[in-house]
C-alpha atoms as a PDB file:
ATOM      1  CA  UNK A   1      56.621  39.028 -41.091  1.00  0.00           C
ATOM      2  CA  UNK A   2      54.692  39.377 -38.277  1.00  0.00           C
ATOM      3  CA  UNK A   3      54.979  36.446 -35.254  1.00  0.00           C
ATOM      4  CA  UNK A   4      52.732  34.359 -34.982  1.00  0.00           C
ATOM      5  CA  UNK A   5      51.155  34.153 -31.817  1.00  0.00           C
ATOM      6  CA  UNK A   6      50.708  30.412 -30.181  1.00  0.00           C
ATOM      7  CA  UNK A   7      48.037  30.185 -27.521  1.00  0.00           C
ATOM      8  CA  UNK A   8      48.634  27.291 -24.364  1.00  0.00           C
ATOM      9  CA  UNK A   9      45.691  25.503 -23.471  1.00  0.00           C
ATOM     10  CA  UNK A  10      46.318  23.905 -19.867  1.00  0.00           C
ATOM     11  CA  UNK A  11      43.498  21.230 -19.661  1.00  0.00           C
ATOM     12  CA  UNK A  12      43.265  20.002 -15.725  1.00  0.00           C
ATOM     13  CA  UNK A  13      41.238  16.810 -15.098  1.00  0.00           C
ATOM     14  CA  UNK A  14      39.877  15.835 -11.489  1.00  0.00           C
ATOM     15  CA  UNK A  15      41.451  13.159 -10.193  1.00  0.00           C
ATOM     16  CA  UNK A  16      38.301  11.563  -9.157  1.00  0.00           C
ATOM     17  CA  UNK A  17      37.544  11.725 -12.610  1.00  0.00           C
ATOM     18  CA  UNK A  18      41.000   9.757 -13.257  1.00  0.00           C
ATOM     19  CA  UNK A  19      40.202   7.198 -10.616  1.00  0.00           C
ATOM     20  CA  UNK A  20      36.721   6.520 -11.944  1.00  0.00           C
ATOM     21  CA  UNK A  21      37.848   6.200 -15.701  1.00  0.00           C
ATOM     22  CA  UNK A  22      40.648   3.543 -14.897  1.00  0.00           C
ATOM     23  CA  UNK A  23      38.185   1.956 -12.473  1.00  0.00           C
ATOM     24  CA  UNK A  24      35.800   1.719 -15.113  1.00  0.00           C
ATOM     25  CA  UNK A  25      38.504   0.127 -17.290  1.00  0.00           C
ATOM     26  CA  UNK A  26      39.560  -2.516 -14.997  1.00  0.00           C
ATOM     27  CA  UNK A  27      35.930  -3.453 -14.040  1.00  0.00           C
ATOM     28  CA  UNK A  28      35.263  -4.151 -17.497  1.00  0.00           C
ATOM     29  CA  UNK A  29      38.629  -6.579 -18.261  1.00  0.00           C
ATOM     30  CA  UNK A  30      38.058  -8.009 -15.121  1.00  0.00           C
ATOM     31  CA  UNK A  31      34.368  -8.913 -15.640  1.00  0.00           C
ATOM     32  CA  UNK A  32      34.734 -10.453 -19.249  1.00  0.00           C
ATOM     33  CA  UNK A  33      37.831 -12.445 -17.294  1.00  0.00           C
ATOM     34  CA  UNK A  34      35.640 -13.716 -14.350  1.00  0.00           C
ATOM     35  CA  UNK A  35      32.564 -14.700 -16.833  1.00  0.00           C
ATOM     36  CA  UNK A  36      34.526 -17.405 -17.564  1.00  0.00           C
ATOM     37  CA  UNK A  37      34.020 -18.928 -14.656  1.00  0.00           C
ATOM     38  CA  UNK A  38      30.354 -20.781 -14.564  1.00  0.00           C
ATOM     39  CA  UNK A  39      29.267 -21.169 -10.877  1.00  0.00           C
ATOM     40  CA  UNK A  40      25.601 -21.914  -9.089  1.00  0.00           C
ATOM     41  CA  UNK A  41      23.949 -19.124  -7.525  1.00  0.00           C
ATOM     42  CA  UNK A  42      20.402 -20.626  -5.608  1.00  0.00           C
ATOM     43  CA  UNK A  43      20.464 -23.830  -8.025  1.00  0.00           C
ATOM     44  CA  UNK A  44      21.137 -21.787 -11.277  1.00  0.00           C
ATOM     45  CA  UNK A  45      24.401 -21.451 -13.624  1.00  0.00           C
ATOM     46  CA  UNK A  46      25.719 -17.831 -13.407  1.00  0.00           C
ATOM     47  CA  UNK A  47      28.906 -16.433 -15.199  1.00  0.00           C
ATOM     48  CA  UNK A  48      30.818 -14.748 -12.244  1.00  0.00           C
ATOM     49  CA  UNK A  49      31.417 -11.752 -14.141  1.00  0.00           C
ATOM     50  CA  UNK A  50      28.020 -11.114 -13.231  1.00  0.00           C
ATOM     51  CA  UNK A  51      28.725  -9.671 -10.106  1.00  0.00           C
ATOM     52  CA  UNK A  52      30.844  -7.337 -11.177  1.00  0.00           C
ATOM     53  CA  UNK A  53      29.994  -6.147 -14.450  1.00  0.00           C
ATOM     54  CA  UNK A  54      26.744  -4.121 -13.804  1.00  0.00           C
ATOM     55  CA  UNK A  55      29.068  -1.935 -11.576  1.00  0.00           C
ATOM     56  CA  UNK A  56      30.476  -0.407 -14.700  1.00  0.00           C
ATOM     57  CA  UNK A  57      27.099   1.330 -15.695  1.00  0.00           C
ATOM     58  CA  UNK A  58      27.335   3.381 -12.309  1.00  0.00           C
ATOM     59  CA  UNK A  59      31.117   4.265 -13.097  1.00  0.00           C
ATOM     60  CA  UNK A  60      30.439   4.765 -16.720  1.00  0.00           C
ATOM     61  CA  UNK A  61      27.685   7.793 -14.835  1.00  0.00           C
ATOM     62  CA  UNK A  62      30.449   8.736 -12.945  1.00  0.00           C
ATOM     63  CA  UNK A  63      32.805   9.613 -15.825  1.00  0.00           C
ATOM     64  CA  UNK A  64      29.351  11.390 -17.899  1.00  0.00           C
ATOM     65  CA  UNK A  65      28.906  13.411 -14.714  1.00  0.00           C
ATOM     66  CA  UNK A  66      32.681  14.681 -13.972  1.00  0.00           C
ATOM     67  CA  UNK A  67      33.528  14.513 -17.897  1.00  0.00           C
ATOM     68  CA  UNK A  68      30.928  15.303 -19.964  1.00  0.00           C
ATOM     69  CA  UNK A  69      29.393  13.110 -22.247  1.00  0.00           C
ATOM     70  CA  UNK A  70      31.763  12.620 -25.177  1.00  0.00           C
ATOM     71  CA  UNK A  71      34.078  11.685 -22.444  1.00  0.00           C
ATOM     72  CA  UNK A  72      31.822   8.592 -21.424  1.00  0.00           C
ATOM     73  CA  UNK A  73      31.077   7.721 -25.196  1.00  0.00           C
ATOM     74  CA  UNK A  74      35.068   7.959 -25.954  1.00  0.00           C
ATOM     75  CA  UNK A  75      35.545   5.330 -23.137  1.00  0.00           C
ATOM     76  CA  UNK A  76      33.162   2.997 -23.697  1.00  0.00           C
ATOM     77  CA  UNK A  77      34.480   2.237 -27.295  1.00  0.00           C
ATOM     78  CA  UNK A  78      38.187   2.423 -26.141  1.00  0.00           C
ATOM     79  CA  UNK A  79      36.894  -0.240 -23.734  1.00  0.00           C
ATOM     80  CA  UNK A  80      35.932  -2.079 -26.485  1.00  0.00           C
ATOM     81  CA  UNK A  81      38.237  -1.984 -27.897  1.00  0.00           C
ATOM     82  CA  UNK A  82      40.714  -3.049 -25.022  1.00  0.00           C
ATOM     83  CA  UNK A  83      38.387  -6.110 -24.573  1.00  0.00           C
ATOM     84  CA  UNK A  84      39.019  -7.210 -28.351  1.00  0.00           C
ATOM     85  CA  UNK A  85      42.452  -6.513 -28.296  1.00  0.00           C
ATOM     86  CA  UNK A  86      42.725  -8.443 -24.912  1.00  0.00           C
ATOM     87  CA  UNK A  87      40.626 -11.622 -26.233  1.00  0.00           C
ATOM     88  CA  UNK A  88      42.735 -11.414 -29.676  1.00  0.00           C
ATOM     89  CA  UNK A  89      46.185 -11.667 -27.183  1.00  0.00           C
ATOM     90  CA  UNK A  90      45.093 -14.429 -24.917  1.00  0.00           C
ATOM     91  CA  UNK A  91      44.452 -16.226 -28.322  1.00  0.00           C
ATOM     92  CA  UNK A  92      48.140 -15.700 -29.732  1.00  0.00           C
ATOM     93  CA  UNK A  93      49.149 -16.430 -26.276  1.00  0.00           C
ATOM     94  CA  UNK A  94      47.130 -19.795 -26.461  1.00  0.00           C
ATOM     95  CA  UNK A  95      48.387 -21.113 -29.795  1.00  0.00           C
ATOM     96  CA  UNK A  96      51.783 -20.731 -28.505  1.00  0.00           C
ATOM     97  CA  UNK A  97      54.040 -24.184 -27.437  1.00  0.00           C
ATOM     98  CA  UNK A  98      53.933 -24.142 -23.813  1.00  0.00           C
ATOM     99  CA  UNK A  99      57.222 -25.278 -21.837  1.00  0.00           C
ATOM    100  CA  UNK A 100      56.645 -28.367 -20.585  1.00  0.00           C
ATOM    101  CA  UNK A 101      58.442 -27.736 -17.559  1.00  0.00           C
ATOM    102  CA  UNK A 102      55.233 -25.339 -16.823  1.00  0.00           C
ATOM    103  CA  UNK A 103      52.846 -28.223 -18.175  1.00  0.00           C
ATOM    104  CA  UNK A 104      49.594 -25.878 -17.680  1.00  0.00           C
ATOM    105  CA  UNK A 105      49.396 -25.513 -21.625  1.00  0.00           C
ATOM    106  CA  UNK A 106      46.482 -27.063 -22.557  1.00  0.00           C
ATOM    107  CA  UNK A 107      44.343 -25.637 -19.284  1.00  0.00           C
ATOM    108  CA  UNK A 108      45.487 -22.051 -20.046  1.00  0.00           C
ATOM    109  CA  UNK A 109      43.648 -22.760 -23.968  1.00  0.00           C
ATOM    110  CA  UNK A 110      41.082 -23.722 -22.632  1.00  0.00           C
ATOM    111  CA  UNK A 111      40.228 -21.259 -20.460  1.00  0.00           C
ATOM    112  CA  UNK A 112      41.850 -17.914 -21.365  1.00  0.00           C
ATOM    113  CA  UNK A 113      41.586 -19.297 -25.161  1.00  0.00           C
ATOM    114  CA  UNK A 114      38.748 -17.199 -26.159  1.00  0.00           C
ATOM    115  CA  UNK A 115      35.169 -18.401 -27.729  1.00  0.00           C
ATOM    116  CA  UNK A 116      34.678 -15.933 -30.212  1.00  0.00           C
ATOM    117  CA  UNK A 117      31.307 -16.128 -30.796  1.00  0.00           C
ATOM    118  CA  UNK A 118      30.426 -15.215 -26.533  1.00  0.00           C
ATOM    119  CA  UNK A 119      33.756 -12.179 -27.351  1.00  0.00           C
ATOM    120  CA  UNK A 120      31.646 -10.830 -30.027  1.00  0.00           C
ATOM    121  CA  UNK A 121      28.382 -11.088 -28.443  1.00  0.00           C
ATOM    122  CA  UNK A 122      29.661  -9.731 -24.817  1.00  0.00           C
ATOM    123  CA  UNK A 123      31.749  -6.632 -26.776  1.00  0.00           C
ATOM    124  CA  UNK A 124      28.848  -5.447 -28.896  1.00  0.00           C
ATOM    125  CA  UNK A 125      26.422  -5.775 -25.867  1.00  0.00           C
ATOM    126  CA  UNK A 126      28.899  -3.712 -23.531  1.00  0.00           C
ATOM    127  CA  UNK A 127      29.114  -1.192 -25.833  1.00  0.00           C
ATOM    128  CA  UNK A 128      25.729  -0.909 -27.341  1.00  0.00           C
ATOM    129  CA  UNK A 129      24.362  -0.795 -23.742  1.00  0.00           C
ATOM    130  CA  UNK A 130      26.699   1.705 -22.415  1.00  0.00           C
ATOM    131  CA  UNK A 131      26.330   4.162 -25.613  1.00  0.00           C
ATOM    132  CA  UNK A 132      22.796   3.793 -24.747  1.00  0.00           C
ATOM    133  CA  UNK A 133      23.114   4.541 -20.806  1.00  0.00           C
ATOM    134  CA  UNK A 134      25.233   7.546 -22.236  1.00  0.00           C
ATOM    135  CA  UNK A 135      22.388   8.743 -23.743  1.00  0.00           C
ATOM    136  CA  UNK A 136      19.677   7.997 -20.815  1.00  0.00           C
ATOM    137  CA  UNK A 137      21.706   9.469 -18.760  1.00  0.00           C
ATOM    138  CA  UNK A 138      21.884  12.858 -20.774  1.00  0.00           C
ATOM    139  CA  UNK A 139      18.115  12.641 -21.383  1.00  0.00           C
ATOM    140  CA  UNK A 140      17.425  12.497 -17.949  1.00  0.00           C
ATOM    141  CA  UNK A 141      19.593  15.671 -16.559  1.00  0.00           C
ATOM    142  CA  UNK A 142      19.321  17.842 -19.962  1.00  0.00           C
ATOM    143  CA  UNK A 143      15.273  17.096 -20.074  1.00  0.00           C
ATOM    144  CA  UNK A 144      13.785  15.717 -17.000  1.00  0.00           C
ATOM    145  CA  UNK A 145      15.477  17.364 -13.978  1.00  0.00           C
ATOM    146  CA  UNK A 146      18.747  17.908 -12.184  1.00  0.00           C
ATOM    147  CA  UNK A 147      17.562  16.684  -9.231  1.00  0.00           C
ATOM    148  CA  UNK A 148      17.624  13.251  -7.655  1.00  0.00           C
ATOM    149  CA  UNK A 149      20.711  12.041  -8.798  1.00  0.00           C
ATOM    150  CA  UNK A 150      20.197   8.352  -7.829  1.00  0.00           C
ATOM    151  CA  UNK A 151      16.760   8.582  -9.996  1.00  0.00           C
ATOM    152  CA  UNK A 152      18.919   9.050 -13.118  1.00  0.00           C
ATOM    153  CA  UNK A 153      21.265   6.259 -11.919  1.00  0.00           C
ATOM    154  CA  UNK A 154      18.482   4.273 -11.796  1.00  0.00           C
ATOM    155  CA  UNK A 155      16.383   4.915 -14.890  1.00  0.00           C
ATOM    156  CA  UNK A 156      19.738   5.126 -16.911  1.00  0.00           C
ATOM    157  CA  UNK A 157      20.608   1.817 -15.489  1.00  0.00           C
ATOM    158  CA  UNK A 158      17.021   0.120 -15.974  1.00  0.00           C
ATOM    159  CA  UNK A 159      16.861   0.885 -19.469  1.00  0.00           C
ATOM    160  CA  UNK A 160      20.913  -0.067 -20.640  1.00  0.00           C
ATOM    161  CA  UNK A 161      20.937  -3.506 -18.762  1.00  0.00           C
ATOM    162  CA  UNK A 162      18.317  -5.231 -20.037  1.00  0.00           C
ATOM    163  CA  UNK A 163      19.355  -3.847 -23.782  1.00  0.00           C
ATOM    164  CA  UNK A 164      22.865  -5.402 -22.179  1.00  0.00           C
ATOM    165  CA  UNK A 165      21.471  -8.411 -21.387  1.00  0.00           C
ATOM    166  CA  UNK A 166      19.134  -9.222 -24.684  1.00  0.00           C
ATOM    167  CA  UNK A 167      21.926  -8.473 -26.820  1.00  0.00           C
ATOM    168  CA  UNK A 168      24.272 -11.017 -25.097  1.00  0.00           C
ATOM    169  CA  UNK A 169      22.015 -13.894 -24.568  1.00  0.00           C
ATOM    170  CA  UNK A 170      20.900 -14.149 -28.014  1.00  0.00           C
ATOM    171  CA  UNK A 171      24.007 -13.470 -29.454  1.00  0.00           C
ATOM    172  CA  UNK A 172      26.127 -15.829 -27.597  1.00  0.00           C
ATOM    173  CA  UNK A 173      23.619 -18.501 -26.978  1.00  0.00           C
ATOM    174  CA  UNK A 174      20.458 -18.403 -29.430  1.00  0.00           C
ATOM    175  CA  UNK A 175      19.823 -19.885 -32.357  1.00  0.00           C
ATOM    176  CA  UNK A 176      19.920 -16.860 -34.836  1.00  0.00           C
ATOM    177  CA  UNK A 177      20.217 -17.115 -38.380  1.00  0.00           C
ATOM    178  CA  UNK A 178      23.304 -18.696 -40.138  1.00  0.00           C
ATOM    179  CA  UNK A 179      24.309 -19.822 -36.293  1.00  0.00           C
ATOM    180  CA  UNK A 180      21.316 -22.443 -35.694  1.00  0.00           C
ATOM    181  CA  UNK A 181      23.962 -25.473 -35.639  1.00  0.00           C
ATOM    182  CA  UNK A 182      26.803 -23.593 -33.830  1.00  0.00           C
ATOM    183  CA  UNK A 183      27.778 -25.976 -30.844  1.00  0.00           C
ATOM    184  CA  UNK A 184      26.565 -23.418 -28.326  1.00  0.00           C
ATOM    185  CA  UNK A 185      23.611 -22.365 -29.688  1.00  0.00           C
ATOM    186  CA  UNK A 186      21.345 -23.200 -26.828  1.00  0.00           C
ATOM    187  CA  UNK A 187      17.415 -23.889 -27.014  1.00  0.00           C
ATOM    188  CA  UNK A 188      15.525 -20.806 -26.803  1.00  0.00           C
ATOM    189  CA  UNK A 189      13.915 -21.557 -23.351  1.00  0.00           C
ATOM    190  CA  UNK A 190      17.313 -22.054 -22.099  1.00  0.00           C
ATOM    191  CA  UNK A 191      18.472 -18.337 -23.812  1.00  0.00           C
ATOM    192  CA  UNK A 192      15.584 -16.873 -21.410  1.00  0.00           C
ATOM    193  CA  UNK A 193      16.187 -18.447 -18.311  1.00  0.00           C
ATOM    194  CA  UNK A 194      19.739 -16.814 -19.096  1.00  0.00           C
ATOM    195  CA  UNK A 195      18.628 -13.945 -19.659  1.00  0.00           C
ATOM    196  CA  UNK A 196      16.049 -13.573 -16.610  1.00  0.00           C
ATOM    197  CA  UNK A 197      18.539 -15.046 -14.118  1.00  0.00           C
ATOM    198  CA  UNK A 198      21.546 -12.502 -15.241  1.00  0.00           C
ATOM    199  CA  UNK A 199      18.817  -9.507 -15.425  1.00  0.00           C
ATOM    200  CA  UNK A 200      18.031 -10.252 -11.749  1.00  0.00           C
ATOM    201  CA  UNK A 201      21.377 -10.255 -10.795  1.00  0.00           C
ATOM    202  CA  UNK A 202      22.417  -7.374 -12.457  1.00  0.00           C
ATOM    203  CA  UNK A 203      19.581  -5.340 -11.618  1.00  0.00           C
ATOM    204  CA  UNK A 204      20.133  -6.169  -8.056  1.00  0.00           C
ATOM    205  CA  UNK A 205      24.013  -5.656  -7.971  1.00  0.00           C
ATOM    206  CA  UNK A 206      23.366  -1.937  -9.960  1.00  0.00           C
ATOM    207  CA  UNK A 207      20.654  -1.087  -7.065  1.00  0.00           C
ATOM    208  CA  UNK A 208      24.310  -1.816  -4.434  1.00  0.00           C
ATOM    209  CA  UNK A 209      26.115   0.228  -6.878  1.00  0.00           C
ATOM    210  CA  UNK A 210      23.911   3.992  -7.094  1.00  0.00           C
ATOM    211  CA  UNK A 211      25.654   5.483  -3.954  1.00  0.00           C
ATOM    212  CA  UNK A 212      28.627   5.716  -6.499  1.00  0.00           C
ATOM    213  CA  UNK A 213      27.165   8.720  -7.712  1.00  0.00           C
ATOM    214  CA  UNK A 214      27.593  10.866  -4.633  1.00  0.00           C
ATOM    215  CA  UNK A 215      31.613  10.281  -4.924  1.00  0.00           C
ATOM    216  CA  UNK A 216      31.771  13.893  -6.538  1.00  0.00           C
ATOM    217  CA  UNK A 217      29.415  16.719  -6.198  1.00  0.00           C
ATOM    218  CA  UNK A 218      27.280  17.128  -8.921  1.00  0.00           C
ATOM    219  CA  UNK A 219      28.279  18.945 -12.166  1.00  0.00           C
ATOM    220  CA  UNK A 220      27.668  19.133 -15.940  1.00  0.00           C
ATOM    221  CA  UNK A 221      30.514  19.692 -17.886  1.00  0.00           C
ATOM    222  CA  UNK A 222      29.735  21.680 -21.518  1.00  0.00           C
ATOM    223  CA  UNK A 223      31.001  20.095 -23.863  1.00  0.00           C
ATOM    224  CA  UNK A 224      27.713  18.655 -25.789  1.00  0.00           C
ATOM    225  CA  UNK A 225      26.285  19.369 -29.086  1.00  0.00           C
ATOM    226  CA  UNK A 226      23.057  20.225 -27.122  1.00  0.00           C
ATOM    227  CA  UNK A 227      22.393  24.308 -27.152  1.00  0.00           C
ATOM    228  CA  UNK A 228      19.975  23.779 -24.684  1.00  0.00           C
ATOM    229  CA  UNK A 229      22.064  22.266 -22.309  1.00  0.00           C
ATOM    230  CA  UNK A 230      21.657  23.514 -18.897  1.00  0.00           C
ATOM    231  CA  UNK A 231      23.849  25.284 -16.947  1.00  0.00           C
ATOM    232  CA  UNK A 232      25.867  24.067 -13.678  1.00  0.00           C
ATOM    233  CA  UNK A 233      23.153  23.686 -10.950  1.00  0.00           C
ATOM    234  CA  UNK A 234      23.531  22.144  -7.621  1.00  0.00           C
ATOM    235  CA  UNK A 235      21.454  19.088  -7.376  1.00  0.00           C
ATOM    236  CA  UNK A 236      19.980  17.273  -4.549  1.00  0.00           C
ATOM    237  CA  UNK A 237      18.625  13.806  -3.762  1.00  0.00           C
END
């Protein structure tokens, strides 16, 4: 018989691209860690993640631009994933007797003990939103123009945090069906004030966040399931 012949494929990734992917990572664990602290920002209650959070949208652009855009959609639901398995841990950890030598049992439950209705409701708005940035993003390059890179930064942005936002208010605080009576179902002027004061925030900490983008020069990787997909260009803006 004739040998078969085995082909190598070497497959080299940038390391900004390897930076930006475990930056995006720990931005997102570190967020959903911080929103459980509630503090007062001008008179109004503000999870703390808040400040950090909308800085993954701009990463999550980052990894589209130097990966490609089943890159970013791959690690957004791995994220996900991460977040569930992370909120699942903290509650094994929590149910566990603590040493009472240590005596910090019963504050570690209840703060690191997870609520799972807010775990649900933050998971399925991070990665509902991002999928959607994903595909802003690649809307914007692929249809509108290469140029202006903080213009698709911001539209991408403008549209996937308020989706963000909706999705996490009403699911962890209003009264939706079959969770009218659960104890933190809040009134429904109380779900938009949430809503308004986080969008503000967020909106304002993304606007810090678009010189991200200029980290690497600009490039758009092929590996879409769009034919028409344009080919490497050098932007400006």
């Amino acid at each position: 018989m004739r040998p078969t012949a085995t082909a190598t494929v070497i497959v080299t990734v940038p390391r900004i691209a390897v930076v930006a992917v475990a930056a995006y990572a720990g931005a997102q664990v570190v967020s959903d860690i911080a929103s459980l602290k509630i503090g007062v920002v001008g008179g109004r209650a503000v999870d703390m993640g808040t400040f950090l959070y909308p800085i993954t949208f701009t990463l999550r652009d980052v990894v589209h631009k130097v990966l490609g855009r089943r890159a970013a959609r791959t690690l957004i639901v791995t994220c996900g994933g991460i977040n569930l398995a992370m909120s699942a841990y903290l509650a094994w950890a929590a149910g566990f007797t603590s040493d009472p030598a240590w005596g910090l049992g019963d504050e570690f439950a209840a703060i690191l003990g997870p609520l799972w209705r807010i775990v649900i409701a933050s998971i399925v708005a991070e990665v509902v939103s991002e999928l959607v940035d994903t595909e802003v993003y690649h809307w914007f390059v692929h249809r509108v123009t290469t140029r202006y890179q903080w213009a698709r930064v911001l539209v991408s942005n403008s549209v996937s945090i308020p989706v963000d936002n909706l999705i996490f208010a009403v699911g962890a605080f209003g009264g939706i069906p079959f969770l009218v009576d659960h104890p933190l179902t809040l009134p429904w002027e109380a779900v938009w004030d949430i809503f308004l004061v986080n969008l503000t925030l967020k909106f304002l900490v993304t606007l810090a966040s678009m010189p991200l983008i200029y980290v690497v020069p600009d490039q758009f990787p092929n590996d879409d399931d769009d034919a028409s997909a344009r080919t490497p260009a050098t932007a400006s803006g």
